[in-house]
Protein backbone atom coordinates (compact mmCIF):
# COMPACT_ATOMS: atom_id res chain seq x y z
CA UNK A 1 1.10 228.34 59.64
CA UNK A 2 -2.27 229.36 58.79
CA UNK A 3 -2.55 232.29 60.91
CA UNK A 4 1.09 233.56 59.40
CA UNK A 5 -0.33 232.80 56.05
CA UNK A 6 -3.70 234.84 56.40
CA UNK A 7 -1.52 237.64 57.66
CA UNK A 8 0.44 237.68 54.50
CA UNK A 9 -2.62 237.29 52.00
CA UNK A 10 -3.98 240.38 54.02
CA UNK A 11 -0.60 242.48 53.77
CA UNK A 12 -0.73 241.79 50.26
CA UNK A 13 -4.59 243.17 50.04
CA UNK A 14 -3.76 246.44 51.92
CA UNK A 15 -0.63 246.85 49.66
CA UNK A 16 -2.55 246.29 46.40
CA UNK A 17 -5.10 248.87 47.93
CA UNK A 18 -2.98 251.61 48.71
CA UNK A 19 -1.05 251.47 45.23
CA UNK A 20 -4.48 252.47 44.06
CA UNK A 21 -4.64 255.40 46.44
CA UNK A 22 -1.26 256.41 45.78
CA UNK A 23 -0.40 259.57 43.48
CA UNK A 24 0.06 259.26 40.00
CA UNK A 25 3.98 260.53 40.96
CA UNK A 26 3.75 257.66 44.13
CA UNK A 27 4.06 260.44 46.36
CA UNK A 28 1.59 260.53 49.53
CA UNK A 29 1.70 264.36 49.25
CA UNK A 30 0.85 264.58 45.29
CA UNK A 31 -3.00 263.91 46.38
CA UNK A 32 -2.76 267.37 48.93
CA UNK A 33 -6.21 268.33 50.30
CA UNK A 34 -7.94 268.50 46.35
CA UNK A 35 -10.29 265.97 45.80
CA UNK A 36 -9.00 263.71 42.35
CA UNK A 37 -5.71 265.59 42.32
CA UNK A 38 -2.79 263.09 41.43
CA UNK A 39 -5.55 260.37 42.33
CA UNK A 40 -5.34 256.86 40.54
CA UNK A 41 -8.60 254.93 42.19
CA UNK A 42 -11.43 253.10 41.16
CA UNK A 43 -13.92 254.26 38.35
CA UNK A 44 -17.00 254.29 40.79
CA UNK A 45 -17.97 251.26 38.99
CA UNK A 46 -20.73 249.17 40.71
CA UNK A 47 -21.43 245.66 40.34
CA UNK A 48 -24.55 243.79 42.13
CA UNK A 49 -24.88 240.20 42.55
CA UNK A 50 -28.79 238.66 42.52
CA UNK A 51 -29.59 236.52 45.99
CA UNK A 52 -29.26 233.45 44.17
CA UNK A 53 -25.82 234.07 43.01
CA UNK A 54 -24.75 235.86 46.61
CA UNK A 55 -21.84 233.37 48.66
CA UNK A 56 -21.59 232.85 52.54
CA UNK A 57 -21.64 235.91 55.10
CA UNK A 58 -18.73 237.49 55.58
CA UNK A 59 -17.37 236.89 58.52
CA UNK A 60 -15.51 240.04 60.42
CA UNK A 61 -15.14 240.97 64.19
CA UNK A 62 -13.13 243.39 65.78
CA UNK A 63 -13.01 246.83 67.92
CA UNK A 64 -13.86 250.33 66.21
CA UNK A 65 -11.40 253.46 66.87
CA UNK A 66 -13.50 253.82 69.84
CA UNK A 67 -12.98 250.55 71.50
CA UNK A 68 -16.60 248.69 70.90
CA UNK A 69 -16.66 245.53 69.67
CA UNK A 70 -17.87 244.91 66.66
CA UNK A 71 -18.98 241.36 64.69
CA UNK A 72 -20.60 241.45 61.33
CA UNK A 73 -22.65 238.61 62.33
CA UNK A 74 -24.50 240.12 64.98
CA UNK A 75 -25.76 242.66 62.47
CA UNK A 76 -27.67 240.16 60.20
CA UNK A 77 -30.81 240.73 59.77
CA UNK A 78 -30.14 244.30 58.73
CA UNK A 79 -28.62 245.91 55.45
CA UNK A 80 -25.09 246.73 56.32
CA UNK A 81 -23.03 249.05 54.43
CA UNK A 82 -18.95 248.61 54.89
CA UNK A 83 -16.85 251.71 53.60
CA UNK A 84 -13.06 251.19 53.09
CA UNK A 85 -11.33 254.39 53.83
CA UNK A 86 -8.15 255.76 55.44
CA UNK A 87 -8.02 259.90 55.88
CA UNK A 88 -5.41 260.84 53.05
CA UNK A 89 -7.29 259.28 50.39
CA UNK A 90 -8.96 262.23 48.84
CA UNK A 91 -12.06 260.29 47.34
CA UNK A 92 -12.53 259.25 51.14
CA UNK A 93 -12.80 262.81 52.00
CA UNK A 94 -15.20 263.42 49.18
CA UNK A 95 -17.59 261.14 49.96
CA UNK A 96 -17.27 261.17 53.83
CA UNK A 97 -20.11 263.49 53.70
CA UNK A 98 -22.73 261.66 52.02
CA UNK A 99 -22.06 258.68 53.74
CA UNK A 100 -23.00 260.50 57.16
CA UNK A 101 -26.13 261.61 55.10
CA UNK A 102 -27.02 258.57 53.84
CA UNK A 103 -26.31 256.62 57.70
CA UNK A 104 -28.71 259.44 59.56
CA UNK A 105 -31.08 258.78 56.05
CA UNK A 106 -31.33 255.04 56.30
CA UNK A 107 -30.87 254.75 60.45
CA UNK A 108 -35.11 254.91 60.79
CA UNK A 109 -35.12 251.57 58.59
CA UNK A 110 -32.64 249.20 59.85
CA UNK A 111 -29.23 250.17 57.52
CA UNK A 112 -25.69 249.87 59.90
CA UNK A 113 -22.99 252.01 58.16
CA UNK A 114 -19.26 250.58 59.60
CA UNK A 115 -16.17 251.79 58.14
CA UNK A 116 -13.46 250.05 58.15
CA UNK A 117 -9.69 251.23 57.88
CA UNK A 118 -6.40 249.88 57.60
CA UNK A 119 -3.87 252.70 57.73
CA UNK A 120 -5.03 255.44 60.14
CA UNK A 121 -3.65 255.13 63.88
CA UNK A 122 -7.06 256.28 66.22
CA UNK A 123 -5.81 259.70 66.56
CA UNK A 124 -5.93 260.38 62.72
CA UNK A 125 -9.37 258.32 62.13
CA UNK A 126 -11.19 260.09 64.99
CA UNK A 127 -10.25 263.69 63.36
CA UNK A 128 -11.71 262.40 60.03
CA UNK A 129 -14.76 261.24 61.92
CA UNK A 130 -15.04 264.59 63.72
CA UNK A 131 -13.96 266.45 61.08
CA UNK A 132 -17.00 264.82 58.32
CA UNK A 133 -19.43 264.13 61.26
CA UNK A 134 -19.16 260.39 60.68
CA UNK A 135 -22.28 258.87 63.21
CA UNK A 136 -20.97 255.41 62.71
CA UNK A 137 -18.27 253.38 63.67
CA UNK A 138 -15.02 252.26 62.26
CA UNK A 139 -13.40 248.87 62.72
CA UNK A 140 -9.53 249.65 63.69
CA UNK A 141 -8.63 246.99 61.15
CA UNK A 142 -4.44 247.34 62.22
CA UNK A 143 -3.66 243.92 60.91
CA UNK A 144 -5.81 244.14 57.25
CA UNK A 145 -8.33 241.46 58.66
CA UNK A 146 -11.37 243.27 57.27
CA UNK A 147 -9.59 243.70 53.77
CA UNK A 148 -8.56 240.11 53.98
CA UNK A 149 -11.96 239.14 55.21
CA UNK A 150 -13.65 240.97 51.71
CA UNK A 151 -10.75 239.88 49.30
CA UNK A 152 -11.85 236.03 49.65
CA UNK A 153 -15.29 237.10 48.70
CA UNK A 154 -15.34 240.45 46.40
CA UNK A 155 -11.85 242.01 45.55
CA UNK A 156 -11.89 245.08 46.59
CA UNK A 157 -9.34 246.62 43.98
CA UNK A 158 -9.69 250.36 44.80
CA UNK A 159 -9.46 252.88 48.11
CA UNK A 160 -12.24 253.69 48.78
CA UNK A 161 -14.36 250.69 48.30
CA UNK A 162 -18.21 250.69 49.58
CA UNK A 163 -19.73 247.53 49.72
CA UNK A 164 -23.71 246.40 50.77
CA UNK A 165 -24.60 243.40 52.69
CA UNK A 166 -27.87 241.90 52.78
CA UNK A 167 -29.42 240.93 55.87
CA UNK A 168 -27.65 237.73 55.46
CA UNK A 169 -24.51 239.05 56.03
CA UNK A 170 -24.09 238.30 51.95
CA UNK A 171 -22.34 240.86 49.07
CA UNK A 172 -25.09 242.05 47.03
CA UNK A 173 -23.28 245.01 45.73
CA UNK A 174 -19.91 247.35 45.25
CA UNK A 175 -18.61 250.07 44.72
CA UNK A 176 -14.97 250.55 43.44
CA UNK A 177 -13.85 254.08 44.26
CA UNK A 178 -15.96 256.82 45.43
CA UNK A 179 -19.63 256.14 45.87
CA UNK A 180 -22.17 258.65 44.31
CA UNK A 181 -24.64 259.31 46.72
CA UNK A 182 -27.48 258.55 44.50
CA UNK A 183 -26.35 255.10 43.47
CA UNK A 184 -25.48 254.18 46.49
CA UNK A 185 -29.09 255.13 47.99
CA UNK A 186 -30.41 253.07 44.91
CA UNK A 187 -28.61 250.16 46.32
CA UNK A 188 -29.37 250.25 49.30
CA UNK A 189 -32.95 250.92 48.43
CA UNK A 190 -32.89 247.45 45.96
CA UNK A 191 -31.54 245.53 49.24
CA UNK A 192 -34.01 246.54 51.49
CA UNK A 193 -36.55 245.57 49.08
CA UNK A 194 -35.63 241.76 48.84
């Protein structure tokens, strides 16, 4: 019963996710290859949360489009930075290459990048890694247990979504929608610095 019910709250998440990615006619092919063309998403709002007020790890395992095996929890002690993304989703393509940036940027101190995505069968996510020159990995997340996995502890709302862990495996801050390469090095910079 559980397991059927956890599998439901996380079809629900993906749904409510892609409605955000989805054109303003509901087409897929209204957002074509134009960055913010047809695009309803997130604002690129950002909200941080102070260690005090930070909940439990979140907890998230699986295997990336690559087939390693992946566990949040054996990355704590380290900032990690989780990006939401599937390839349609223009704002993903946007950002795609700061992200790589900002991964080969932080790598010397300790940062993890992981993506994680909920739509793309491996053939279509490897092309948008090869494509953007993505270093890290993405979590094949087939079933919606990452987006799950974040809804119980910061709604995600918008595709994409970038959130940053502390080293505790904790949310210390998000991003709804596409992730401005400056703010998001300012965050990650504040997190390192706790």
């Amino acid at each position: 019963m559980r397991r059927t019910v956890q599998a439901a709250v996380a079809a629900l998440a993906a749904l409510a996710l892609l409605a955000g990615c989805a054109g303003s006619d509901g087409g897929a092919g209204a957002t074509a290859d134009v960055p913010g063309s047809g695009y309803v998403s997130g604002d690129g709002s950002v909200e941080t949360w102070a260690p005090s007020e930070r909940g439990e790890a979140v907890e998230l395992a699986g295997a990336s489009y690559g087939g390693e095996d992946i566990d949040l929890a054996d990355l704590h002690g380290q900032v990690v930075v989780v990006n939401f993304w599937y390839a349609n989703c223009p704002p993903c393509r946007k950002e795609a290459p700061d992200l790589a940036a900002l991964s080969e940027q932080y790598g010397p101190d300790g940062v993890q990048f992981l993506g994680v995505n909920h739509t793309d069968a491996p053939g279509t996510a490897q092309a948008f890694e090869r494509r953007f020159g993505i270093p890290y990995p993405s979590l094949h997340d087939r079933e919606s247990a990452g987006v799950a996995a974040f809804q119980g502890v910061v709604p995600l709302r918008a595709m994409p979504t970038t959130v940053v862990l502390d080293t505790e495996g904790r949310v210390a801050a998000r991003v709804l929608g596409l992730a401005e390469r400056s703010m998001l090095s300012t965050l990650i910079d504040e997190t390192l610095a706790e």
